[in-house]
Protein backbone atom coordinates (compact mmCIF):
# COMPACT_ATOMS: atom_id res chain seq x y z
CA UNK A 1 -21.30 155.62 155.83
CA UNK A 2 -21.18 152.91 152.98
CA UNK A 3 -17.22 154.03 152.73
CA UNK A 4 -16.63 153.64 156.09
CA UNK A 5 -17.76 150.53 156.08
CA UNK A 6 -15.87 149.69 153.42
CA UNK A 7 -12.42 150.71 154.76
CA UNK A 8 -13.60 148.84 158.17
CA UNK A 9 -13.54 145.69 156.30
CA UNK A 10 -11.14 145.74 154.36
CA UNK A 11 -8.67 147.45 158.17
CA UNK A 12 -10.86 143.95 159.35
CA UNK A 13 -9.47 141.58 156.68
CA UNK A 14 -5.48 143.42 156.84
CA UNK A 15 -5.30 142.72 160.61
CA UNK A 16 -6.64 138.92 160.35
CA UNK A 17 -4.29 138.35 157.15
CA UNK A 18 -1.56 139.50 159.53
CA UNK A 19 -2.39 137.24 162.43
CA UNK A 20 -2.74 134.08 160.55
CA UNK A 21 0.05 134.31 158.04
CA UNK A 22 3.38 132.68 159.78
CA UNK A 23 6.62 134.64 159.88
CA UNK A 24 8.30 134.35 156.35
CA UNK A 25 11.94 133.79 156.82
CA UNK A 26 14.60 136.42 155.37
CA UNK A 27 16.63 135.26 152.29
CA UNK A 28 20.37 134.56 152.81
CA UNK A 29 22.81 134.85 150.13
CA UNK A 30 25.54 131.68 149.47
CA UNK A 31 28.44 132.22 147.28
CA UNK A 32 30.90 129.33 146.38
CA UNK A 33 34.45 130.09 145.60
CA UNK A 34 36.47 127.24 143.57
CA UNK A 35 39.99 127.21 145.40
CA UNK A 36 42.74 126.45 143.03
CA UNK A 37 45.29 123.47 143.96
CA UNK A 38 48.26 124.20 145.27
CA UNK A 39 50.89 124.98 142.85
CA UNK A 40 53.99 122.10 143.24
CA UNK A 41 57.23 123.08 145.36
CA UNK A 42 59.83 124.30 143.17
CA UNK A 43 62.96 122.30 143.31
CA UNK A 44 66.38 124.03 143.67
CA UNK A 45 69.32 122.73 141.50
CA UNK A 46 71.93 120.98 143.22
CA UNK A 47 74.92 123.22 143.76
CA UNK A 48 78.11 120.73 142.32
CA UNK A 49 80.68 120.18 144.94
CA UNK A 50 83.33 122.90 145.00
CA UNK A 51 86.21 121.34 142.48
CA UNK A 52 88.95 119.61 144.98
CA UNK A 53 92.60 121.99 145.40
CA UNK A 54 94.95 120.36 143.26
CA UNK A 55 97.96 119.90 145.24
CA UNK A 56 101.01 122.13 144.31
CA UNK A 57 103.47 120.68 142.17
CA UNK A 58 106.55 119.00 143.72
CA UNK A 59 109.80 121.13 142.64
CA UNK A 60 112.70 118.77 142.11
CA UNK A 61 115.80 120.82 143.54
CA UNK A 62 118.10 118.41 142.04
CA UNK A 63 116.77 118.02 138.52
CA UNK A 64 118.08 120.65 136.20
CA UNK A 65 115.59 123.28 135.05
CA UNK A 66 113.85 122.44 131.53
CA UNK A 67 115.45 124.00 128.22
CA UNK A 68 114.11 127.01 127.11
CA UNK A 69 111.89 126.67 124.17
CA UNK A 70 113.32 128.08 121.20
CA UNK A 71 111.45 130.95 119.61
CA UNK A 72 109.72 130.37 116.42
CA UNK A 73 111.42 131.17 113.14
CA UNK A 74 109.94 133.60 110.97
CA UNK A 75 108.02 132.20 107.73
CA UNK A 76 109.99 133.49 104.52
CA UNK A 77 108.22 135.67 102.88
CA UNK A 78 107.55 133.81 99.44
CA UNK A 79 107.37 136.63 96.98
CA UNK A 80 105.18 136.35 93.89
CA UNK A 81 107.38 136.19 90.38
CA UNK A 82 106.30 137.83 88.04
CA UNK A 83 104.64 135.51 84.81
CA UNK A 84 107.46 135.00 81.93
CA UNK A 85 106.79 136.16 78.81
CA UNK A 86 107.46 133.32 76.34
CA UNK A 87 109.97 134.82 73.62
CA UNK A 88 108.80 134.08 70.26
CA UNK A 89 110.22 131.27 68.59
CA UNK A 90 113.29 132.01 66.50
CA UNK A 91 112.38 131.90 62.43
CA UNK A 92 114.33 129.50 60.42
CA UNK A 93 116.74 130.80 58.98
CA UNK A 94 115.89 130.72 54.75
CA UNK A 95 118.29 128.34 52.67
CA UNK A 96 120.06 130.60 50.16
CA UNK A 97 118.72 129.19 46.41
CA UNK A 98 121.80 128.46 45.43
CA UNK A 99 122.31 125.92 48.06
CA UNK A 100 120.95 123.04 46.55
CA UNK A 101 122.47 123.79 43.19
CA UNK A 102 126.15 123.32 44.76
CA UNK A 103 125.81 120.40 46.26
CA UNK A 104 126.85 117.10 43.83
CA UNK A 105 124.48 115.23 42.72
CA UNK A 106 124.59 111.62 44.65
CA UNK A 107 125.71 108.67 42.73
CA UNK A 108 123.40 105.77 41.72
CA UNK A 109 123.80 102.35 43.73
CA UNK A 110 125.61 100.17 41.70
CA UNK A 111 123.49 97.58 39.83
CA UNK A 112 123.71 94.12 41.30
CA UNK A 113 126.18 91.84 39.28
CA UNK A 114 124.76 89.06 37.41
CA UNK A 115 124.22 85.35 39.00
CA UNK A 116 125.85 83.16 36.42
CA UNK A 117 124.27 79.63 36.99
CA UNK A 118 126.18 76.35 37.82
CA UNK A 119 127.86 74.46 34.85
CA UNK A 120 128.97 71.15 34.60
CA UNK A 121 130.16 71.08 31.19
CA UNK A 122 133.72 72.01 32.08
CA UNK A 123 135.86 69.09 30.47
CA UNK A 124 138.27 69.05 33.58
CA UNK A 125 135.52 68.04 35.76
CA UNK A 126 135.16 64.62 34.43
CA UNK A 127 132.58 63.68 35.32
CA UNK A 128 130.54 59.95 33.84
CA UNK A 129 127.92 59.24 31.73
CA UNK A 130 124.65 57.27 33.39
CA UNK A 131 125.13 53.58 33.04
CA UNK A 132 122.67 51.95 30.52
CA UNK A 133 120.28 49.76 32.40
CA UNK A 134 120.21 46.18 31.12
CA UNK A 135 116.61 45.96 30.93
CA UNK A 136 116.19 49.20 28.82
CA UNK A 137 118.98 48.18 26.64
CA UNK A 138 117.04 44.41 26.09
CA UNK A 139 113.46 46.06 25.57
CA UNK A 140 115.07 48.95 23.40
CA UNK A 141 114.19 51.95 25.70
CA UNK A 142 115.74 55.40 24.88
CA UNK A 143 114.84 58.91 26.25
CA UNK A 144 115.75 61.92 27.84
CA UNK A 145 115.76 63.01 31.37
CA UNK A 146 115.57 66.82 32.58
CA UNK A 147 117.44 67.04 35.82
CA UNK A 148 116.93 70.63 38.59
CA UNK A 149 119.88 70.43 40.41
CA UNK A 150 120.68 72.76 43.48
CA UNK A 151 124.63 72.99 43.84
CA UNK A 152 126.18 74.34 46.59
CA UNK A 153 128.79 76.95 46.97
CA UNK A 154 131.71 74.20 46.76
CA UNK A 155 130.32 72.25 43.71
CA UNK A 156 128.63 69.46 44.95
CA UNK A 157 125.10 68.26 44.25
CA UNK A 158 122.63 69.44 47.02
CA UNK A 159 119.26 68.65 46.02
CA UNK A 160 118.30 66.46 42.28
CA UNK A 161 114.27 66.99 41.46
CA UNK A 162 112.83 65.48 38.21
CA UNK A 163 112.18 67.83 35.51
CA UNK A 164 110.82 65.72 32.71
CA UNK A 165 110.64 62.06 32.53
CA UNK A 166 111.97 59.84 29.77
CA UNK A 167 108.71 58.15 30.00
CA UNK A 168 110.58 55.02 31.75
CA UNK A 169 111.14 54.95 35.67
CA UNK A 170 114.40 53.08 34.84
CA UNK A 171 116.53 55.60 33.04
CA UNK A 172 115.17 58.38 35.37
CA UNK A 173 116.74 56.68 38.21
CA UNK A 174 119.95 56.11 36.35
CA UNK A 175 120.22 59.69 35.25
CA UNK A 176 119.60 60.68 39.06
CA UNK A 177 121.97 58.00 40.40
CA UNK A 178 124.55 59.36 38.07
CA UNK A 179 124.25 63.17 38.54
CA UNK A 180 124.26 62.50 42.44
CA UNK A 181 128.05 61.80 42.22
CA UNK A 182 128.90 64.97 39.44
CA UNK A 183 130.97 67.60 40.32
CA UNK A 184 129.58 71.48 39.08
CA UNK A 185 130.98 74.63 38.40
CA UNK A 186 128.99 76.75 41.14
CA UNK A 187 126.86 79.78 40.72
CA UNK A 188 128.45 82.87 41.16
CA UNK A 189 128.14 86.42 41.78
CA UNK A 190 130.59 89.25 41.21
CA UNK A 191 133.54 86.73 41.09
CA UNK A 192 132.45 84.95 44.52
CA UNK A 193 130.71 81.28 44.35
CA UNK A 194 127.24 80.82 45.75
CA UNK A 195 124.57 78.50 45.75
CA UNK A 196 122.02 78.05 42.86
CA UNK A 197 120.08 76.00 40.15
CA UNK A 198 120.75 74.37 37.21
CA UNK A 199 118.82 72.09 34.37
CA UNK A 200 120.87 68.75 33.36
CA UNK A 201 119.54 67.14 30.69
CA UNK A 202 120.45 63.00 30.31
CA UNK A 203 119.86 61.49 26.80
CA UNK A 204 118.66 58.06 26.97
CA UNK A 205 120.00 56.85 22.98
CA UNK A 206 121.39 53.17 21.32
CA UNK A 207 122.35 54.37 18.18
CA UNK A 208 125.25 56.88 19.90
């Protein structure tokens, strides 16, 4: 009796539950779908205009035709020579040793003939003695002068220098004044006259 008491309750409690609980609602399922963005139109090349006809080429009935072309020449063919062989050089030929033994000996060049100097000692020449100068005469002056004289190829006096002094200017210049106007033998060489020097002396003396 206890259980059916029991299970009258608790059939009691199951029908009140059910008349005051409200009406639950049934679940409804939401998806989301993401919608991708339209992908961009595509643009189509351009076709290019169709190239325009060329027009066909005017034909001149009068003008005479063109010359033919003429036809290429053919290349030579350029053949390869063969490399020369350089020929040995030709040996000398060997001088026979009697060679130099037959041939005559060559002569010696002729020595150069002698200069013989100017001279004017030749009596037909004539030529003066210095005057005296007065003033060495009154102070007693004597001496002799050495004379280089250059002569030329026809005999005259060229050049006078002074040698050796008398030790007075006076006779020096006499001896030069008189030598200036000699005449000389001139150098020569081989029988033909040249120029060249020669040493005059010019004695000074009051007892000659």
């Amino acid at each position: 009796m206890t259980v059916a008491l029991h299970a009258a309750v608790i059939v009691a409690l199951a029908a009140r539950q059910q008349a005051v609980l409200p009406p639950v609602p049934m679940p409804v399922a939401v998806s989301i779908e993401f919608a991708q963005p339209p992908a961009p139109p595509v643009e189509q090349p351009a076709e290019p205009p169709a190239p325009a006809e060329a027009p066909p080429p005017v034909i001149d009935e009068v003008a005479p035709p063109p010359p033919p072309k003429p036809a290429p020449k053919p290349k030579p063919v350029v053949r390869e020579k063969p490399p020369v062989q350089s020929k040995p050089a030709p040996s000398a030929p060997r001088p026979a040793e009697n060679s130099l033994s037959t041939l005559p000996a060559a002569k010696p060049a002729p020595a150069p003939a002698p200069l013989v100097p100017p001279s004017a000692n030749a009596a037909y020449l004539r030529n003066p003695a210095p005057d005296y100068p007065a003033a060495a005469l009154k102070r007693g002056w004597q001496g002799t002068v050495l004379l280089q004289v250059q002569v030329r190829a026809d005999g005259t006096p060229q050049s006078i220098r002074l040698q050796k002094s008398s030790g007075y200017g006076v006779l020096d210049e006499a001896a030069k004044a008189a030598v200036q106007r000699w005449t000389f033998v001139p150098a020569q060489r081989g029988g033909k006259p040249e120029a060249g020097w020669v040493t005059v002396p010019i004695n000074f003396n009051l007892t000659s």
